[in-house]
Protein backbone atom coordinates (compact mmCIF):
# COMPACT_ATOMS: atom_id res chain seq x y z
CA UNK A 1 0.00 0.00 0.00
CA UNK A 2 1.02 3.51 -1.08
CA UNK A 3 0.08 6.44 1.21
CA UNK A 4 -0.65 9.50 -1.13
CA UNK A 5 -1.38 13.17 -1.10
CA UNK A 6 -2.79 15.28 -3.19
CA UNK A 7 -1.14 19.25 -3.29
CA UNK A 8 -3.47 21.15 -5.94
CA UNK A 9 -4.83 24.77 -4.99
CA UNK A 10 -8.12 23.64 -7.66
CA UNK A 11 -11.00 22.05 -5.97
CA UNK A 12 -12.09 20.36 -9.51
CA UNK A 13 -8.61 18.86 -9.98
CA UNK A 14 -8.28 17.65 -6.41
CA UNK A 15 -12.01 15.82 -6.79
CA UNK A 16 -10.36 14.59 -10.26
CA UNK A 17 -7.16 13.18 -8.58
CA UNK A 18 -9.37 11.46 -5.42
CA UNK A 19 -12.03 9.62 -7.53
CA UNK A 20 -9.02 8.37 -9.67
CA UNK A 21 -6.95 6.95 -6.16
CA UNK A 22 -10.47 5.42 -5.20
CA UNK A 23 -10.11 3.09 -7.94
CA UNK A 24 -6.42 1.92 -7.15
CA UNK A 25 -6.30 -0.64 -4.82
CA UNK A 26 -2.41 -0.17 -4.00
CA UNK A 27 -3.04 3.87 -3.62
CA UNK A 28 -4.56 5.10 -0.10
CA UNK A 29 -4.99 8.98 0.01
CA UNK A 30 -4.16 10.31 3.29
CA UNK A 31 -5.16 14.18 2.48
CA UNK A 32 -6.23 17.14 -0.31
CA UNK A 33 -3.41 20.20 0.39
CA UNK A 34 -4.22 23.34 -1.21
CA UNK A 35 -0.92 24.87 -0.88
CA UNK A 36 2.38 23.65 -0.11
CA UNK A 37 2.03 25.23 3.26
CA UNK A 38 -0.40 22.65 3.87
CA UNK A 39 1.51 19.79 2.39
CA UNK A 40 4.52 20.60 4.90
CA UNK A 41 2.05 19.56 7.43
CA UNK A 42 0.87 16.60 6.39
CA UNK A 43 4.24 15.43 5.60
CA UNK A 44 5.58 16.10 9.36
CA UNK A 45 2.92 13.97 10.64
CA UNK A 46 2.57 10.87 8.10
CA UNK A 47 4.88 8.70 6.22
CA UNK A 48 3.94 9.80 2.53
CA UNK A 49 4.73 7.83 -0.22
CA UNK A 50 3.97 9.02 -3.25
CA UNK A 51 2.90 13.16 -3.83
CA UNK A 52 0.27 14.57 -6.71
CA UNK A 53 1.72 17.85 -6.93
CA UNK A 54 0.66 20.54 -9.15
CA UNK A 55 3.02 23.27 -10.09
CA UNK A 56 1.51 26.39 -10.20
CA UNK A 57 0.23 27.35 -7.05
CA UNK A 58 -0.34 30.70 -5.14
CA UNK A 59 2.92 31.38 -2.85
CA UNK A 60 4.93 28.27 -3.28
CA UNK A 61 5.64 26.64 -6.91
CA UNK A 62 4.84 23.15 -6.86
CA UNK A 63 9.15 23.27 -8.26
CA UNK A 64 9.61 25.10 -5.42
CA UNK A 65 8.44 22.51 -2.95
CA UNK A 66 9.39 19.42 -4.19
CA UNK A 67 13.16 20.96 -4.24
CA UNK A 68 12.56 22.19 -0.62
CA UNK A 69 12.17 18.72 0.57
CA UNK A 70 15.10 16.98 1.61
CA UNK A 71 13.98 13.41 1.76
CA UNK A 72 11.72 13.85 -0.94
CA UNK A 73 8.67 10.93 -1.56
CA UNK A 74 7.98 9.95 -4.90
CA UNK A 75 5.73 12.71 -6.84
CA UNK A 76 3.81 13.18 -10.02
CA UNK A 77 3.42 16.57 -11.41
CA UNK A 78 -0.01 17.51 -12.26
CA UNK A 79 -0.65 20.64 -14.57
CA UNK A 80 -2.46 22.21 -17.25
CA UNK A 81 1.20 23.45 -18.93
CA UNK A 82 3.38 21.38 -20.57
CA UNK A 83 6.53 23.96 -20.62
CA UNK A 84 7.65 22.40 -17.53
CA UNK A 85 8.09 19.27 -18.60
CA UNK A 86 11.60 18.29 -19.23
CA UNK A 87 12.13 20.54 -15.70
CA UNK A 88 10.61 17.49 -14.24
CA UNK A 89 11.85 14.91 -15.63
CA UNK A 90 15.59 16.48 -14.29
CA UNK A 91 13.68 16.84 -11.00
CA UNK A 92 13.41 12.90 -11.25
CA UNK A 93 9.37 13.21 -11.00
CA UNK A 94 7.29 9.90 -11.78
CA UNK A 95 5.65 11.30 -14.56
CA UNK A 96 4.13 14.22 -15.51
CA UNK A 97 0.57 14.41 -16.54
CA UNK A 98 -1.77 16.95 -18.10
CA UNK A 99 -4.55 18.43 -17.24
CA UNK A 100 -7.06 17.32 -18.05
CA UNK A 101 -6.15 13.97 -16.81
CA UNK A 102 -7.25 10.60 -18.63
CA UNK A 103 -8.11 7.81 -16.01
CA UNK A 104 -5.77 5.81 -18.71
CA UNK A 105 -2.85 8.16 -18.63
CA UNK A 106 -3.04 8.56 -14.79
CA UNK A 107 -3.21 4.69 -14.38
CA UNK A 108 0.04 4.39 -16.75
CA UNK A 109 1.75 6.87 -14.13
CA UNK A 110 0.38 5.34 -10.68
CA UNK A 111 1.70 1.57 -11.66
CA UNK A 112 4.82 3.32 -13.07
CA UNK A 113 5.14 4.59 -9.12
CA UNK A 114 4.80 1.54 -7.73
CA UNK A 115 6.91 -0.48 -9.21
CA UNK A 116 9.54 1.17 -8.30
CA UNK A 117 8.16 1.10 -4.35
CA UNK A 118 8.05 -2.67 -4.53
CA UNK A 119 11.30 -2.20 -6.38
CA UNK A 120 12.88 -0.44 -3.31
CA UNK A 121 10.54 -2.14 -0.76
CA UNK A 122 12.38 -5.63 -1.31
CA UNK A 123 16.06 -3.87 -2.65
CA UNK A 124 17.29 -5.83 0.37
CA UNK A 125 16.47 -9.19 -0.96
CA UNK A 126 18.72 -8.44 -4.11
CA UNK A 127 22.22 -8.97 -4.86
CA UNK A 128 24.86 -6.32 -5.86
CA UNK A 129 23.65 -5.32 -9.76
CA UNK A 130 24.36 -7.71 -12.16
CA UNK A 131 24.58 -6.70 -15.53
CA UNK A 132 26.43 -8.57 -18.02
CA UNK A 133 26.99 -7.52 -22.00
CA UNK A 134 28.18 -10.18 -24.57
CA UNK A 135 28.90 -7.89 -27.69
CA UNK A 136 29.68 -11.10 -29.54
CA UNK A 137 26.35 -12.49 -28.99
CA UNK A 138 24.18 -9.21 -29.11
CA UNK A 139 22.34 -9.84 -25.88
CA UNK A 140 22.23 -9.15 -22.51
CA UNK A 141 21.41 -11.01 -19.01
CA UNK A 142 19.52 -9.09 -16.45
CA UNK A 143 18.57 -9.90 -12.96
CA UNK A 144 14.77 -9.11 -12.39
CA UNK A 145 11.83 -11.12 -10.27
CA UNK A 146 14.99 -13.10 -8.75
CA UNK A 147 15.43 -14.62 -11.86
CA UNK A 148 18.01 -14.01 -14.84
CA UNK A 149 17.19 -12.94 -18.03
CA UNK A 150 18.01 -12.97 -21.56
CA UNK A 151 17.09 -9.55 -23.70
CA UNK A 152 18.55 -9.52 -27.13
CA UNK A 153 20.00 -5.95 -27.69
CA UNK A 154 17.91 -6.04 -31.17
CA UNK A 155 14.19 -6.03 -29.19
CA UNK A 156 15.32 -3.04 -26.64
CA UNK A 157 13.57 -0.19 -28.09
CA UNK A 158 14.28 2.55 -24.63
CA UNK A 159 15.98 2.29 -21.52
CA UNK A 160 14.19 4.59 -18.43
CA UNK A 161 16.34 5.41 -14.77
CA UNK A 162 14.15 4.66 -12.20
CA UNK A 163 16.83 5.99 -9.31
CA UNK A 164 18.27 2.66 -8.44
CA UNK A 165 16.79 0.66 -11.28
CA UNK A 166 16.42 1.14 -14.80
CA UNK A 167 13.43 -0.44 -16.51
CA UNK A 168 13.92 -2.47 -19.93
CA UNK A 169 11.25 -1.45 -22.63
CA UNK A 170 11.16 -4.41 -25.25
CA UNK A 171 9.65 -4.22 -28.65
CA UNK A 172 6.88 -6.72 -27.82
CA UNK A 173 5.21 -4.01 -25.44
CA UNK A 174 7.06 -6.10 -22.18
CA UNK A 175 9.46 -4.04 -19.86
CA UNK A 176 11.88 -5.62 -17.76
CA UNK A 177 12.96 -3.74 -14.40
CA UNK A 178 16.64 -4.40 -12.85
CA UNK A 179 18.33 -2.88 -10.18
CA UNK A 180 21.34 -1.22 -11.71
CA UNK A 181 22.09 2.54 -13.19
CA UNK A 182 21.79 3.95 -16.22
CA UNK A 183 25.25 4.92 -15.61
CA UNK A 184 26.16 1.47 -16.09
CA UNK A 185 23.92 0.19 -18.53
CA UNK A 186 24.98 3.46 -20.91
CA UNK A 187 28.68 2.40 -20.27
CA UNK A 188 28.30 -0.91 -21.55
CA UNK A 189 25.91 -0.78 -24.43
CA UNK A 190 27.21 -0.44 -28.06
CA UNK A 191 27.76 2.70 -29.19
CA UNK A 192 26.65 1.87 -32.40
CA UNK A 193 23.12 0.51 -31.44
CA UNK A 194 22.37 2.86 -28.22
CA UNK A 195 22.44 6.59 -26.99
CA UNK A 196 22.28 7.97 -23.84
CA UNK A 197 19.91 11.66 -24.74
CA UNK A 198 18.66 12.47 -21.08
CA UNK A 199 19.37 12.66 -17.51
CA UNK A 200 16.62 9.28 -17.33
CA UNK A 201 16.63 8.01 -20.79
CA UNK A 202 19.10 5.52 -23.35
CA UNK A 203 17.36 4.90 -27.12
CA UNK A 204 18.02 2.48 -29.69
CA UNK A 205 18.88 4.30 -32.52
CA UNK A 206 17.32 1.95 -34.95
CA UNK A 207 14.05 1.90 -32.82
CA UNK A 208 13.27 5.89 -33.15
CA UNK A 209 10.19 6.50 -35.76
CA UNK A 210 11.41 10.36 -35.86
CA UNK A 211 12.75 13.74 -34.12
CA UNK A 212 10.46 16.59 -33.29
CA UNK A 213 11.71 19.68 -31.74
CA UNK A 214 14.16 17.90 -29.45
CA UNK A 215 11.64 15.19 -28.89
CA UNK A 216 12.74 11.30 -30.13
CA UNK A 217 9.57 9.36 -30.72
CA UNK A 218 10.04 5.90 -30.68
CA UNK A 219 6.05 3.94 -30.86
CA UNK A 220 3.60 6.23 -29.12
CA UNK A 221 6.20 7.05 -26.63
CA UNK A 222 7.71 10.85 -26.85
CA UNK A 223 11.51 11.00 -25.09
CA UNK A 224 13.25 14.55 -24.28
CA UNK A 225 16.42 14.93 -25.46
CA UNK A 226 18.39 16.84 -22.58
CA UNK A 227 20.62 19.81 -23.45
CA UNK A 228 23.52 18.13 -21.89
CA UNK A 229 23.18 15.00 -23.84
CA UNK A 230 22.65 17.09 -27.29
CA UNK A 231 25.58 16.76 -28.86
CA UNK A 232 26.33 13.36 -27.81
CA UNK A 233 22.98 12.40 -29.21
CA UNK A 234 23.56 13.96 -33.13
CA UNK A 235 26.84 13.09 -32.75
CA UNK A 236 26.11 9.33 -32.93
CA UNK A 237 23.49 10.05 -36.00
CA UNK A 238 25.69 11.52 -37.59
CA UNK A 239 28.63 8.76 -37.17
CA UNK A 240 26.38 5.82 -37.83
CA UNK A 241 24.54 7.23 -41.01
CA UNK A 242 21.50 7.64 -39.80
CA UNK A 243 19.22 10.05 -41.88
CA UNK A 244 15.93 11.29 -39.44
C-alpha cells in the first residue's frame, strides 16, 4: 500500500485526482493540500509515499516545494502546462501528466510509481547489480523477479532510470525492471546501437520512428532529449549514417 497526497490549490482537480486513487487498490490517500504550506504539514505527521503535486500554485511553486524537501517521496506533477516538462523529468518526477487527466494516462503513471516502491521495498532481498553484456552475442542477461534474463540488444527499443533501477522497454510491449544505473547500462551498451539523450533516458537508434523539436519518438512514446546530452545524441546520427 502507497500512502498519497494530493497538493493542488483547484478544488475540480483535487475531486479529479481522489475519484481516480479510489479506484487503485495499491493507492490510499491520506489528504487534499491546497498549498504547499499545507503539504509541509501533512508530511511532518505521516509517512507519505507518493505526492500529486501541481506546479503552479499561489505562494509556493509546486518546483519550489518538491526541491525544498530533503527526503523527498515519490511525486507526479499535475498541470495544465506542458513547458515544464523536461524541468521534471531532471527533478526525477514519476511522470508528468496533463490536465485534463485521462483515467488511462493517470493509471500508466500510478503503476509506473509503484513499481519502483516494490522495487525499493524488497532492494534488500537483491544482490549487488548484475549486468552482463556479450557484444559477440548481441544480448544481454539481467537480474529481475529473482530470476536471470536474456534480452537480445535487437528487441530493446528505450531504456528509463528509475533511481536505483532502470526499466527495460522491449519491442513486444514487455518491460523488464533491474536494479542497476543507467550509468552502467549506458557504459556498456554499443555505441553503435544505443544513446544515452537524457538525464533518465538511453534509445536504440534503430528503434526511433522520428525527431520533433528535441523530442525522439520511438512507438507512441515521446523522449526529451536533454541539453547536456545534445551533442552526444547527433553526434552518434551523424557517425552511424543515420538520416531522421
Amino acid at each position: 500500500m502507497m500512502n498519497c497526497i494530493i497538493v493542488d490549490d483547484e478544488p475540480l482537480a483535487q475531486q479529479v485526482l481522489e475519484d481516480y486513487i479510489g479506484m487503485i487498490p495499491f493507492l490510499e490517500l491520506k489528504g487534499k493540500c491546497s498549498s504547499a504550506f499545507q503539504a509541509f504539514e501533512v508530511l511532518r505527521k505521516e509517512q507519505i509515499d507518493l505526492i500529486f503535486l501541481d506546479i503552479h500554485m499561489p505562494n509556493v511553486s509546486g518546483i519550489d516545494f518538491i526541491n525544498s524537501i530533503q527526503n523527498k517521496p515519490f511525486f507526479i506533477f499535475t498541470t495544465a502546462y506542458s513547458e515544464h516538462a523536461l524541468e521534471g523529468f531532471d527533478l526525477n518526477a514519476i511522470d508528468y501528466l496533463l490536465k485534463p487527466i485521462p483515467f488511462e494516462r493517470f493509471l500508466r503513471a500510478v503503476n509506473k510509481a509503484y513499481d519502483i516502491f516494490v522495487l525499493k521495498s524488497h532492494k534488500a532481498d537483491y544482490r549487488p547489480e548484475f549486468t552482463k553484456i556479450n557484444p559477440s552475442e548481441n544480448f544481454i542477461l539481467v537480474k529481475s523477479d529473482y530470476q536471470t534474463q536474456r534480452i537480445d540488444l535487437s528487441d530493446i527499443t528505450y531504456i528509463e532510470g528509475l533511481k536505483d533501477y532502470v526499466k527495460i522497454y522491449l519491442g513486444s510491449g514487455k518491460a523488464v525492471t533491474t536494479l542497476n544505473s543507467l550509468k552502467n547500462m549506458a557504459e556498456k551498451l554499443p555505441f553503435q546501437m544505443f544513446v544515452r539523450v537524457h538525464k533518465s533516458y538511453i534509445v536504440s537508434l534503430y528503434k526511433i520512428n522520428s525527431i520533433i523539436r528535441n523530442r525522439i519518438i520511438i512507438g507512441e512514446k515521446w523522449i526529451p532529449i536533454g541539453e547536456n546530452y545534445k551533442d552526444m545524441f547527433y553526434e552518434a546520427i551523424r557517425k552511424n549514417n543515420f538520416n531522421l
